[in-house]
Protein backbone atom coordinates (compact mmCIF):
# COMPACT_ATOMS: atom_id res chain seq x y z
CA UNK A 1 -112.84 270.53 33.98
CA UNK A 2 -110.38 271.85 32.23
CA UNK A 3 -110.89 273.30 28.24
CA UNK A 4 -109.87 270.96 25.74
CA UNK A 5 -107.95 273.45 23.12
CA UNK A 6 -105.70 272.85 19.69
CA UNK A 7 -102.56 271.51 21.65
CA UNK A 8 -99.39 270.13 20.21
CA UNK A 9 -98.42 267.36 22.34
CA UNK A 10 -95.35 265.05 22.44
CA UNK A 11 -96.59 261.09 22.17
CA UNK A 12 -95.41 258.58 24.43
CA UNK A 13 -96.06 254.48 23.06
CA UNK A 14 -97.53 252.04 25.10
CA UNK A 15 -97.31 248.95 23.15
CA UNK A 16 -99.24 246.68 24.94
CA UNK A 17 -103.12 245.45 24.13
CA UNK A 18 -105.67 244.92 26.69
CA UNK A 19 -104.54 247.73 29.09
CA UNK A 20 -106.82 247.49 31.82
CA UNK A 21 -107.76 250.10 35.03
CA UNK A 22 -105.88 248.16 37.21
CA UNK A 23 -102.53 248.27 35.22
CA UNK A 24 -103.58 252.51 35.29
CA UNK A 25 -104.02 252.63 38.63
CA UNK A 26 -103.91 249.54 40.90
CA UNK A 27 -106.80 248.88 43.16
CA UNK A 28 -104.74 250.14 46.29
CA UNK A 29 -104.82 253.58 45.42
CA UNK A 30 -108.48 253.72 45.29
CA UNK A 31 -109.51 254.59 49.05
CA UNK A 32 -109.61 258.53 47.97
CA UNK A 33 -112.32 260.41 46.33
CA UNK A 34 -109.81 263.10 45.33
CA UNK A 35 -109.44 263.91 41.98
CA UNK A 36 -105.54 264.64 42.49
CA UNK A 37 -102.54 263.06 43.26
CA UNK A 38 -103.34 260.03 41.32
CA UNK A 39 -100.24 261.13 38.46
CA UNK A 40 -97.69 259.59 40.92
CA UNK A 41 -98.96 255.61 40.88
CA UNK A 42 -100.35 256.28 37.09
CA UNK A 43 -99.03 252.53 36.16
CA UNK A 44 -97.31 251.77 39.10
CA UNK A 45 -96.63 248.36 38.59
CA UNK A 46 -94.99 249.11 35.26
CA UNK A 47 -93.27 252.30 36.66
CA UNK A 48 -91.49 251.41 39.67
CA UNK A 49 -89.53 248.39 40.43
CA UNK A 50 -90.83 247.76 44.38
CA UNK A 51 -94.57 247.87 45.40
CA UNK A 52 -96.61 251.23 45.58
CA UNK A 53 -99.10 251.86 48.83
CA UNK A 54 -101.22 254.88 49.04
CA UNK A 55 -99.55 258.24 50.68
CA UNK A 56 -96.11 256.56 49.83
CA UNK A 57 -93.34 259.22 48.99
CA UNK A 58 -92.86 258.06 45.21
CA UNK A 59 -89.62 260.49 44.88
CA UNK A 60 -87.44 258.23 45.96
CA UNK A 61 -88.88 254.84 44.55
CA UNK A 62 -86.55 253.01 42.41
CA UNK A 63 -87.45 253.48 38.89
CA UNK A 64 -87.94 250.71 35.78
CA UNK A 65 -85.73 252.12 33.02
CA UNK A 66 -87.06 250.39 30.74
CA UNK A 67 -91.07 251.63 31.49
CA UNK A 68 -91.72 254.03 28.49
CA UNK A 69 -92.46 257.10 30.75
CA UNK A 70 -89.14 256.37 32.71
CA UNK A 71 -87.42 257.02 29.41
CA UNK A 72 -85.90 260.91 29.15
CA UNK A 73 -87.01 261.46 25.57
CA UNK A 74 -90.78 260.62 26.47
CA UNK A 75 -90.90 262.94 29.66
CA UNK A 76 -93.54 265.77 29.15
CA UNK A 77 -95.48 263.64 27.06
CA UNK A 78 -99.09 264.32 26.74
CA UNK A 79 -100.74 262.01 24.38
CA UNK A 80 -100.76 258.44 24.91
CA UNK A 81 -99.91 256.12 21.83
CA UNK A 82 -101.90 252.66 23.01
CA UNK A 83 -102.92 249.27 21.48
CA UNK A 84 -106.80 248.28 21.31
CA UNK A 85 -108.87 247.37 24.45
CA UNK A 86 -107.43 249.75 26.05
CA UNK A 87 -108.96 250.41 29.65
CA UNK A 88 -110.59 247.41 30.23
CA UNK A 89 -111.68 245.62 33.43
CA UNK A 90 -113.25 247.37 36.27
CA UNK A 91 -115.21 250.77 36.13
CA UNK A 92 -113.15 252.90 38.68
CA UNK A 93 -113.17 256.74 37.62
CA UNK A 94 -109.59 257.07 38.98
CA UNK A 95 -108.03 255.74 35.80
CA UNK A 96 -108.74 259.10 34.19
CA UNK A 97 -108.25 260.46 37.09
CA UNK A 98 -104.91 259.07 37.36
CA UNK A 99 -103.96 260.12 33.25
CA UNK A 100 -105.21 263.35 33.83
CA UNK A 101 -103.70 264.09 37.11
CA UNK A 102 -100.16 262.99 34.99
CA UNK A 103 -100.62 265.46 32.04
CA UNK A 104 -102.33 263.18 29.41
CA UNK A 105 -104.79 264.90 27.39
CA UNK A 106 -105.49 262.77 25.15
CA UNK A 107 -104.98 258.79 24.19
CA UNK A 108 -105.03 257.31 20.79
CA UNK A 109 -105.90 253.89 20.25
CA UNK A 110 -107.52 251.43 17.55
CA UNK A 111 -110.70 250.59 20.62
CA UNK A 112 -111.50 251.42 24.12
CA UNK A 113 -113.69 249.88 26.76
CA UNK A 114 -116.89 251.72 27.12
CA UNK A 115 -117.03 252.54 31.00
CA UNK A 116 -113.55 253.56 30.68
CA UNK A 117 -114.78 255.60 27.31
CA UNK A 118 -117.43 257.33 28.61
CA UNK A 119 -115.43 258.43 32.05
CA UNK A 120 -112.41 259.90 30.12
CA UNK A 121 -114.63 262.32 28.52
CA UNK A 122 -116.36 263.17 31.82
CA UNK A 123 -112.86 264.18 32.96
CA UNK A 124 -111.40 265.84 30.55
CA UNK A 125 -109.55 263.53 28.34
CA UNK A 126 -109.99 263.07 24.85
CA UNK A 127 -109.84 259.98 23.27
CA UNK A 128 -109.05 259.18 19.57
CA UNK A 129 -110.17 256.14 18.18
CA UNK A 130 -108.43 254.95 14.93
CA UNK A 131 -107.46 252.18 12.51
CA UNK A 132 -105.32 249.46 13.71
CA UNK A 133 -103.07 250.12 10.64
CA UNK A 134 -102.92 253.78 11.58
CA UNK A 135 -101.94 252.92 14.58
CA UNK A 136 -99.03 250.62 13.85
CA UNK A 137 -97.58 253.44 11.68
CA UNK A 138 -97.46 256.02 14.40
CA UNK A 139 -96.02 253.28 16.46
CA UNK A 140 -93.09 253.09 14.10
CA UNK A 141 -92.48 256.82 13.73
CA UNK A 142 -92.92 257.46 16.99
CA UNK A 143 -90.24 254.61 18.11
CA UNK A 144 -87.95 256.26 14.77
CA UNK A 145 -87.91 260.00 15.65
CA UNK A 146 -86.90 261.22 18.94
CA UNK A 147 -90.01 264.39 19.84
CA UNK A 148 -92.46 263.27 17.80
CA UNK A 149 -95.27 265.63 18.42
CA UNK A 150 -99.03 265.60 17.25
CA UNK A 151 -101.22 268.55 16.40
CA UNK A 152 -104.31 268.02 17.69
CA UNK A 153 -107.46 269.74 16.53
CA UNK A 154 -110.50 268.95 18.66
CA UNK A 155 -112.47 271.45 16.52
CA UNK A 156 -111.54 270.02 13.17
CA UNK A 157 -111.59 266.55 14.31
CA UNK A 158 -108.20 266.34 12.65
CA UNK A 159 -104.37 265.33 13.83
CA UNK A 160 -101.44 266.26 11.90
CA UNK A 161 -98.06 264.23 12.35
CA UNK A 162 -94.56 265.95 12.15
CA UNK A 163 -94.77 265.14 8.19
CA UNK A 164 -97.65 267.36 7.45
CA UNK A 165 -100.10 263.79 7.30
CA UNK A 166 -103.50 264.94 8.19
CA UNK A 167 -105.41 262.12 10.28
CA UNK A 168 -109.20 262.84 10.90
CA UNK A 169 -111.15 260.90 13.28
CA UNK A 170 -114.43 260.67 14.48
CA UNK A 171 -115.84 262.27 18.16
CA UNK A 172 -119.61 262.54 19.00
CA UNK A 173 -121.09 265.89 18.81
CA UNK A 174 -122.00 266.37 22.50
CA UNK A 175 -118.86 265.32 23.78
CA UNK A 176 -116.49 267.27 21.71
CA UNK A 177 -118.56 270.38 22.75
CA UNK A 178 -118.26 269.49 26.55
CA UNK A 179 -114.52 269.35 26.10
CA UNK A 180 -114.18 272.19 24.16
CA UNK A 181 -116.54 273.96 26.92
CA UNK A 182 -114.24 272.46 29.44
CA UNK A 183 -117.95 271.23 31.08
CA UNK A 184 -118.63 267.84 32.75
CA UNK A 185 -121.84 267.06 34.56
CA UNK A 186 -121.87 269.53 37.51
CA UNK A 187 -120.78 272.41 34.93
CA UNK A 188 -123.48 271.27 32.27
CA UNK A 189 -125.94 271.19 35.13
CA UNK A 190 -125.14 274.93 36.47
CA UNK A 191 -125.52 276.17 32.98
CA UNK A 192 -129.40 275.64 33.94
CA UNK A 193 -128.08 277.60 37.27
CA UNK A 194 -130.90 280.41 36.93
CA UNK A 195 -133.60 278.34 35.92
CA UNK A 196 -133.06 276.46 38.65
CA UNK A 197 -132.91 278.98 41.17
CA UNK A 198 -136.11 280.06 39.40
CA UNK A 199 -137.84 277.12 39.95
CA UNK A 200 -136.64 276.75 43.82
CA UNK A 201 -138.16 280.24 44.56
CA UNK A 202 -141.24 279.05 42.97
CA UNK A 203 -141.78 275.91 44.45
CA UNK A 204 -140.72 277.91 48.21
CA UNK A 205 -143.42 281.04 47.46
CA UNK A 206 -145.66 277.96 46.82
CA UNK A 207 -145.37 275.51 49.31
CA UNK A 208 -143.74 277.85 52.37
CA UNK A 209 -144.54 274.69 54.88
CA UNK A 210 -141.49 272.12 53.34
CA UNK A 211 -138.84 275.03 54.22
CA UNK A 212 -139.55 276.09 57.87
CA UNK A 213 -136.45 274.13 59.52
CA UNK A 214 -134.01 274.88 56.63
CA UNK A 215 -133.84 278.48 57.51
């Protein structure tokens, strides 16, 4: 898992409540166990204009212009501006997948379905949880300056807008250090790596009979 560090990222608006997994990635695209190639059909439905199937060449897919990431002054974007509820429904890990895999880093939104909550984190993502007022306002300077770009300060627990605004939000302890770490649960597990190779030596020196066929 990639490090979450101090990034300035531009912000691209979703301004729609209620977002669920399905709108992020529709339940086609969820035969692989990859962790790539998910950025593609991110939103497919709202992205392209004809139906999406999985291993599809998407280059050539005719585009809905009027789909916020189709729009040339949100490409490169890498926070997502979204209304509350967002990632709702079903509990499938390839929505995060699927934002990651696209260049999100980070979402920003006034609530956020817990499954969908707790897997961001797992993969990387951060997610910023603010007041609905907040919210509208960066929805309306977002929509009013072409760029906008947010600071973001995982360390400080602090955004700042293009104006100099300081925002500071709230992130449990553990989680913030796993994504500053870069560490989900396979990483957090090997940091017990030599303890754990400690206690398999023991437990072969001690019971030599449970290993003799895994020579």
């Amino acid at each position: 898992m990639k490090k979450f560090e101090r990034t300035e990222g531009l912000v691209a608006p979703l301004d729609r409540a209620n977002v669920d997994t399905d709108l992020i990635i529709p339940k086609q695209f969820l035969k692989s166990i990859k962790r790539t190639g998910f950025g593609v059909n991110l939103f497919d439905e709202l992205r392209y204009l004809d139906e999406g199937y999985p291993g599809q060449d998407c280059s050539n897919r005719p585009l809905n212009p009027d789909f916020v990431l189709n729009q040339p002054r949100y490409q490169g974007a890498s926070v997502l501006l979204a209304r509350r509820n967002f990632g709702c429904g079903s509990s499938r890990e390839h929505a995060p997948w699927a934002l990651e895999d696209f260049g999100f880093r980070a979402v920003i939104a006034p609530s956020f379905a817990d499954i969908f909550y707790n897997n961001a984190f797992k993969n990387g993502i951060l997610l910023i949880t603010l007041p609905e007022e907040t919210v509208d306002r960066l929805f309306k300077e977002v929509e009013a300056s072409e760029g906008y770009a947010l600071d973001l300060d995982l360390e400080n627990q602090r955004l700042t807008t293009p104006a100099g605004e300081v925002i500071e939000f709230e992130v449990d302890p553990f989680r913030k250090h796993c994504l500053l770490e870069g560490l989900d649960d396979i990483g957090i597990t090997l940091k017990d790596e030599e303890a754990i190779r400690a206690f398999e030596a023991k437990h072969r020196a001690a019971r030599p009979w449970l290993f003799r066929d895994s020579a």
